[in-house]
N, C-alpha and C. Protein backbone atom coordinates (compact mmCIF):
# COMPACT_ATOMS: atom_id res chain seq x y z
N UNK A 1 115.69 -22.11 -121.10
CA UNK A 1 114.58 -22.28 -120.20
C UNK A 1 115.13 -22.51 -118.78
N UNK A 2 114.75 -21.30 -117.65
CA UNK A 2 115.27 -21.61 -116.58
C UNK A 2 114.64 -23.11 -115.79
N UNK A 3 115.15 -23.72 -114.63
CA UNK A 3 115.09 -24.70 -113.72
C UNK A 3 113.75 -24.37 -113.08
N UNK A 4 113.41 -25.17 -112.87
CA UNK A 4 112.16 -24.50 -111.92
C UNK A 4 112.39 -25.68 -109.80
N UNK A 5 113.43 -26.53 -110.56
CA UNK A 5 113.41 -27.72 -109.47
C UNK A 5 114.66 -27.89 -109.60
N UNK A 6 115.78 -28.42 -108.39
CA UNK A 6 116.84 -29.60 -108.88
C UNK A 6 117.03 -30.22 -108.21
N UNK A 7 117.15 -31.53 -108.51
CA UNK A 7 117.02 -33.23 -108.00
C UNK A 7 118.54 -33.27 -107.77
N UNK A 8 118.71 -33.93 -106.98
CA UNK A 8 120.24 -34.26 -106.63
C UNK A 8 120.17 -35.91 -105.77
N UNK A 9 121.53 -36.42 -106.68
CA UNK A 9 121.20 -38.00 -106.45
C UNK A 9 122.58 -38.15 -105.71
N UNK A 10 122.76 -38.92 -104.51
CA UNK A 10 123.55 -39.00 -103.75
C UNK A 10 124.49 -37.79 -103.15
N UNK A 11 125.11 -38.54 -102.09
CA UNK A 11 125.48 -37.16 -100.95
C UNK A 11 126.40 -36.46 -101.76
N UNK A 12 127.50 -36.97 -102.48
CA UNK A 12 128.75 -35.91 -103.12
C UNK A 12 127.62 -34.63 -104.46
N UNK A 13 127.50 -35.32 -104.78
CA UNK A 13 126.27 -34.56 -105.74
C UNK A 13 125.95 -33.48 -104.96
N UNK A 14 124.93 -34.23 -104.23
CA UNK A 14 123.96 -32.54 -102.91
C UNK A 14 124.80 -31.98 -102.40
N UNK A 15 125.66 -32.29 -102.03
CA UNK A 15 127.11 -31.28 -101.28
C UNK A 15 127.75 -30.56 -102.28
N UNK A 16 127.71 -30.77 -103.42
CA UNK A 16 128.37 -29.74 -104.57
C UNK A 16 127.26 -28.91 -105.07
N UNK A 17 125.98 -29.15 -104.74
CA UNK A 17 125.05 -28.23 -104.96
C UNK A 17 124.62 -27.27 -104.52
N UNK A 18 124.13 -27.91 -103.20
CA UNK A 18 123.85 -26.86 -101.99
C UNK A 18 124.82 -26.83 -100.95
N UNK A 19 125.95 -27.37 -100.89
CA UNK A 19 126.61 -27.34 -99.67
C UNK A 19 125.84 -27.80 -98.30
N UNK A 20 126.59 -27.62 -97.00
CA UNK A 20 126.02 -27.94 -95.83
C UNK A 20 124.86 -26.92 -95.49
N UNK A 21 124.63 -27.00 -94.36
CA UNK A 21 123.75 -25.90 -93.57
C UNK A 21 124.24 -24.56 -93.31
N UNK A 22 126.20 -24.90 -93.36
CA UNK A 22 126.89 -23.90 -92.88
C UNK A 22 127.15 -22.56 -93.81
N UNK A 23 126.77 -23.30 -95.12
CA UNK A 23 126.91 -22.34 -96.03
C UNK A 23 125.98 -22.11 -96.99
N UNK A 24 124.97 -21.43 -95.78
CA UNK A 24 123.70 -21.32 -96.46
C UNK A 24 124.04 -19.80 -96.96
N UNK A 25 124.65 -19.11 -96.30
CA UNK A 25 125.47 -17.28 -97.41
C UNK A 25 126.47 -17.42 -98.13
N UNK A 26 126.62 -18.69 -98.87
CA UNK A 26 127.59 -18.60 -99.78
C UNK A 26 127.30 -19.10 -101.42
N UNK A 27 127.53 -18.14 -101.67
CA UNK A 27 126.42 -18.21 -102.85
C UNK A 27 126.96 -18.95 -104.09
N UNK A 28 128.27 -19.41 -103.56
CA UNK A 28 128.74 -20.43 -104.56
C UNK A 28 127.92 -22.00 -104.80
N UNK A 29 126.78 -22.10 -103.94
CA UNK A 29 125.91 -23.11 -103.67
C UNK A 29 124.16 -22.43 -103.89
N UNK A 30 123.43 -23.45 -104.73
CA UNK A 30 122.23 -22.89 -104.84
C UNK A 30 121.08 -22.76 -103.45
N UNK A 31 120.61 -21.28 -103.92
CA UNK A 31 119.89 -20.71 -102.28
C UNK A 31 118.92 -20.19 -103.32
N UNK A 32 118.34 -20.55 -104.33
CA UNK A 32 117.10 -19.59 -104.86
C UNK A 32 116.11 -20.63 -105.38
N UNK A 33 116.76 -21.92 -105.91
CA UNK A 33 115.70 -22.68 -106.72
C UNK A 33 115.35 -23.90 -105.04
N UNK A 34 114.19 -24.42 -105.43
CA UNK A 34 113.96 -25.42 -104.95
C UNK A 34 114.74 -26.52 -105.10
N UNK A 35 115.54 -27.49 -104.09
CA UNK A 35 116.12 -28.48 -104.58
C UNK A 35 115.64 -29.95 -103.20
N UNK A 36 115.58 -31.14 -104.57
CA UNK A 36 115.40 -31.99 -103.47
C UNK A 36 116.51 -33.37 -103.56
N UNK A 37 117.03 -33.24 -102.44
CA UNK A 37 118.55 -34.52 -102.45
C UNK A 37 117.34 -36.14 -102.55
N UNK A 38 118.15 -37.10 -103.26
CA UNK A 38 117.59 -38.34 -102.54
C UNK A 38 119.20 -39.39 -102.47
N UNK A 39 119.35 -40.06 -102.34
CA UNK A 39 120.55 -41.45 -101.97
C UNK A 39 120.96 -40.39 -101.27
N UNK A 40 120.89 -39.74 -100.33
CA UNK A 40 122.42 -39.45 -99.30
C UNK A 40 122.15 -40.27 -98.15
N UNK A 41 123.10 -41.31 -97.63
CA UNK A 41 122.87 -41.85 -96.59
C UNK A 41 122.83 -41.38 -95.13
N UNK A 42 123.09 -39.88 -95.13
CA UNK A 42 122.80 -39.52 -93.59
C UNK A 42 123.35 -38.19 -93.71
N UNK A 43 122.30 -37.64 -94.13
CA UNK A 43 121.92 -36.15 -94.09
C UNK A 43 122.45 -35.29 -93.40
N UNK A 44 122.24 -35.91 -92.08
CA UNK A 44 122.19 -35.31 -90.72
C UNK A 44 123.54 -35.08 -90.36
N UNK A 45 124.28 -35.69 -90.51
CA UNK A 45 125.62 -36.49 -90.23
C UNK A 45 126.73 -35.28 -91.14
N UNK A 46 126.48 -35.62 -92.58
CA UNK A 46 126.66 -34.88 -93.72
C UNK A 46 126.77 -33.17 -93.21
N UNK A 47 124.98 -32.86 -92.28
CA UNK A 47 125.22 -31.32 -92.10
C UNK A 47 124.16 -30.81 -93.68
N UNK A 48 123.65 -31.97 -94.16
CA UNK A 48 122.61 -31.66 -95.55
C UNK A 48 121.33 -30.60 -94.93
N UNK A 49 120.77 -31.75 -93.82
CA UNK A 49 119.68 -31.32 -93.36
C UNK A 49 119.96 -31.28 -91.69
N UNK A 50 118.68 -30.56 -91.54
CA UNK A 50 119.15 -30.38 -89.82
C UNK A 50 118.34 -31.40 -89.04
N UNK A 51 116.93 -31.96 -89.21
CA UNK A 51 116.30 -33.53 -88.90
C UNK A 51 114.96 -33.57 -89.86
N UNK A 52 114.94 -34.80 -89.69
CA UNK A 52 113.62 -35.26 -90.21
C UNK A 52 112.57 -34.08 -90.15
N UNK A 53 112.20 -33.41 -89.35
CA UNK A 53 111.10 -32.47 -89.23
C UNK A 53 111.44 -31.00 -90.11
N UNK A 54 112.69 -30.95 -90.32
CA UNK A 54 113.33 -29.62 -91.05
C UNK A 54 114.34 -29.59 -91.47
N UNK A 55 115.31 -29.15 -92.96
CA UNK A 55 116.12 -29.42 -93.34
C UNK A 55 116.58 -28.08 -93.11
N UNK A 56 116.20 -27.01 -92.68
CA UNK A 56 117.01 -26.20 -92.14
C UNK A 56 116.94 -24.86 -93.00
N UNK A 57 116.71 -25.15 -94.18
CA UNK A 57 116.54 -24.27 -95.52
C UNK A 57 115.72 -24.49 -96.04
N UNK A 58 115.24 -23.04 -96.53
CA UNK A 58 113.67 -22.86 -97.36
C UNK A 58 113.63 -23.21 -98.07
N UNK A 59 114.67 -23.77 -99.19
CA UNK A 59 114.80 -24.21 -100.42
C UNK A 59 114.67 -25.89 -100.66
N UNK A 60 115.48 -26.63 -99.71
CA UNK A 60 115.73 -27.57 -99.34
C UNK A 60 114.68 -28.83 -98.94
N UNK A 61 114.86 -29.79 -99.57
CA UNK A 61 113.90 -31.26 -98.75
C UNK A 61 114.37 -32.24 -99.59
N UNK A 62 114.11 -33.53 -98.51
CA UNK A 62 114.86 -35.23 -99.49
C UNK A 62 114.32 -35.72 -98.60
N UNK A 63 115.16 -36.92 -98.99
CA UNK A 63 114.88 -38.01 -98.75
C UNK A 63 116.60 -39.15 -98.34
N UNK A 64 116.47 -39.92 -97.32
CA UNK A 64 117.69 -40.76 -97.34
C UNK A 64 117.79 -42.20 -97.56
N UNK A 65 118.60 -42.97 -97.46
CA UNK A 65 118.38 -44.60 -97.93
C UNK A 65 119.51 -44.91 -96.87
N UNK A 66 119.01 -44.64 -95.61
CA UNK A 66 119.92 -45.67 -94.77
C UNK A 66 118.47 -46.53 -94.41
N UNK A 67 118.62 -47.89 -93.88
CA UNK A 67 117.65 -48.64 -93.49
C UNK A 67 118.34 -48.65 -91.89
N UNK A 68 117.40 -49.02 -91.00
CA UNK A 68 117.27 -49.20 -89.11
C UNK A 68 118.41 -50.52 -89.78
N UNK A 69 119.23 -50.48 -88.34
CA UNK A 69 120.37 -51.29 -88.13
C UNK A 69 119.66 -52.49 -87.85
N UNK A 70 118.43 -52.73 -86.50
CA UNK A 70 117.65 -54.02 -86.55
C UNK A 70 117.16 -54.40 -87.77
N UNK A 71 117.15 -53.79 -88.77
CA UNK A 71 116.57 -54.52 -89.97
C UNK A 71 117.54 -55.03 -90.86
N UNK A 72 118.75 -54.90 -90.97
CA UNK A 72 120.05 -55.16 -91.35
C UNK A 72 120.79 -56.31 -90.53
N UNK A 73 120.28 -56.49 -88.93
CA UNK A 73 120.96 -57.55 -88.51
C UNK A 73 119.49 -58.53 -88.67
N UNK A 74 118.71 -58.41 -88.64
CA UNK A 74 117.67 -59.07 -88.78
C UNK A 74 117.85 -60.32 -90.39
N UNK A 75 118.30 -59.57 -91.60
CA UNK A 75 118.28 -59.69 -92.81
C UNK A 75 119.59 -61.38 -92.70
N UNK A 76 120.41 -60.32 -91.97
CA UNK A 76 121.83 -61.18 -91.70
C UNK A 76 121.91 -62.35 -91.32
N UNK A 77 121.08 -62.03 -89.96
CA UNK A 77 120.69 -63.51 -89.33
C UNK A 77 120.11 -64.61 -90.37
N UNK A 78 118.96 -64.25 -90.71
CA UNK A 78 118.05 -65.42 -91.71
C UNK A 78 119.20 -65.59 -92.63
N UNK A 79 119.97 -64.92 -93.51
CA UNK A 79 121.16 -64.96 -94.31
C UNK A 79 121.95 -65.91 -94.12
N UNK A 80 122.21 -66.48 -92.48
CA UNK A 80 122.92 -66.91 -91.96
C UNK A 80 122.74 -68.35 -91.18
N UNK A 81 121.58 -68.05 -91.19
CA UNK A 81 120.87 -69.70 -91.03
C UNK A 81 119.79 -69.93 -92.31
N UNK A 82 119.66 -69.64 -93.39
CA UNK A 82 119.97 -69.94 -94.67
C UNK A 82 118.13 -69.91 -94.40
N UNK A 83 117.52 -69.04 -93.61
CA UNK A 83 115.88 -68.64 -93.42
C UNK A 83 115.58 -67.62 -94.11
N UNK A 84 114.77 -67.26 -94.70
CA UNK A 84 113.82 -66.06 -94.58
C UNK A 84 112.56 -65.95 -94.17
N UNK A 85 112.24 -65.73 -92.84
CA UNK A 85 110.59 -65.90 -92.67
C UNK A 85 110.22 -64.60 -93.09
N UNK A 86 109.43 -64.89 -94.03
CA UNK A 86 108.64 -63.27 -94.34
C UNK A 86 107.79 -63.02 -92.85
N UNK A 87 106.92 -63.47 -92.54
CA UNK A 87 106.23 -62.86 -91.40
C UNK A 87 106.62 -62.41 -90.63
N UNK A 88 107.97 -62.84 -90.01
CA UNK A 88 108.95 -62.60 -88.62
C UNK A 88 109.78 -61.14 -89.15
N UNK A 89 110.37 -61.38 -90.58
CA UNK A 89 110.64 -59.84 -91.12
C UNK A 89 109.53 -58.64 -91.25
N UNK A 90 108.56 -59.43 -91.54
CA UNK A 90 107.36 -58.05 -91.71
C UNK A 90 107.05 -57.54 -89.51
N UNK A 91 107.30 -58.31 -89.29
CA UNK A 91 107.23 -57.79 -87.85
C UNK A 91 108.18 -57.34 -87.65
N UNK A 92 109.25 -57.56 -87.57
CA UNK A 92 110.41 -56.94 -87.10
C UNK A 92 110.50 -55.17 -87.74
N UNK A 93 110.53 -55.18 -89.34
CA UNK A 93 109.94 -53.90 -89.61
C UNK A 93 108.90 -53.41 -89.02
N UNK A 94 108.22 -53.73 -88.98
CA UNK A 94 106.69 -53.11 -88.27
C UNK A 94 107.05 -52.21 -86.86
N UNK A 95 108.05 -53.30 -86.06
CA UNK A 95 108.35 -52.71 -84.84
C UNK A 95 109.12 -51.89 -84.42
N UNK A 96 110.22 -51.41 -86.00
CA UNK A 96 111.01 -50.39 -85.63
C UNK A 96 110.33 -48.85 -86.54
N UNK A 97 109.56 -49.58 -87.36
CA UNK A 97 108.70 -48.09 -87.29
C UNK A 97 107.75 -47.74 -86.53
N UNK A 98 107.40 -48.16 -85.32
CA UNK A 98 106.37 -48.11 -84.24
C UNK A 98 107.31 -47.27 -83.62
């Protein structure tokens, strides 16, 4: 039974699948089925996808798991003075997806 989809879980994975952008004529990488990456931490970076608005290939779409750096030093801080205000975190997210 052929594929009709393929899921690909982290960046070494999607890079042995589909390769970069650069080798979208090389057919040692899939160019016919639909495939969608998720854990690669930076797509962009990688050469997976070309941005958020387009991955560059017809075949191609994901998803990534880097989180905003303010939300990482944000986490740290309270970590660090032994706080967690939920409210002050739900704002702080709020404001870097604004």
């Amino acid at each position: 039974m052929p594929a009709d989809l393929v899921l690909t879980y982290g960046t070494s994975a999607t890079l042995g699948i589909i390769g970069t952008k650069d080798n979208v004529d090389n057919r040692r990488f899939l160019f016919d089925l639909p495939v969608v990456f998720t854990m690669v931490a930076d797509p962009f970076g990688t050469n997976v996808a070309e941005s958020f608005a387009r991955s560059g290939r017809a075949n191609v779409a994901g998803t990534f798991n880097r989180v905003p750096e303010t939300v990482n030093v944000a986490v740290a801080v309270a970590k660090k003075l032994n706080r967690y205000p939920p409210l002050a975190f739900m704002q702080i997210v709020e404001a870097v997806n604004n």
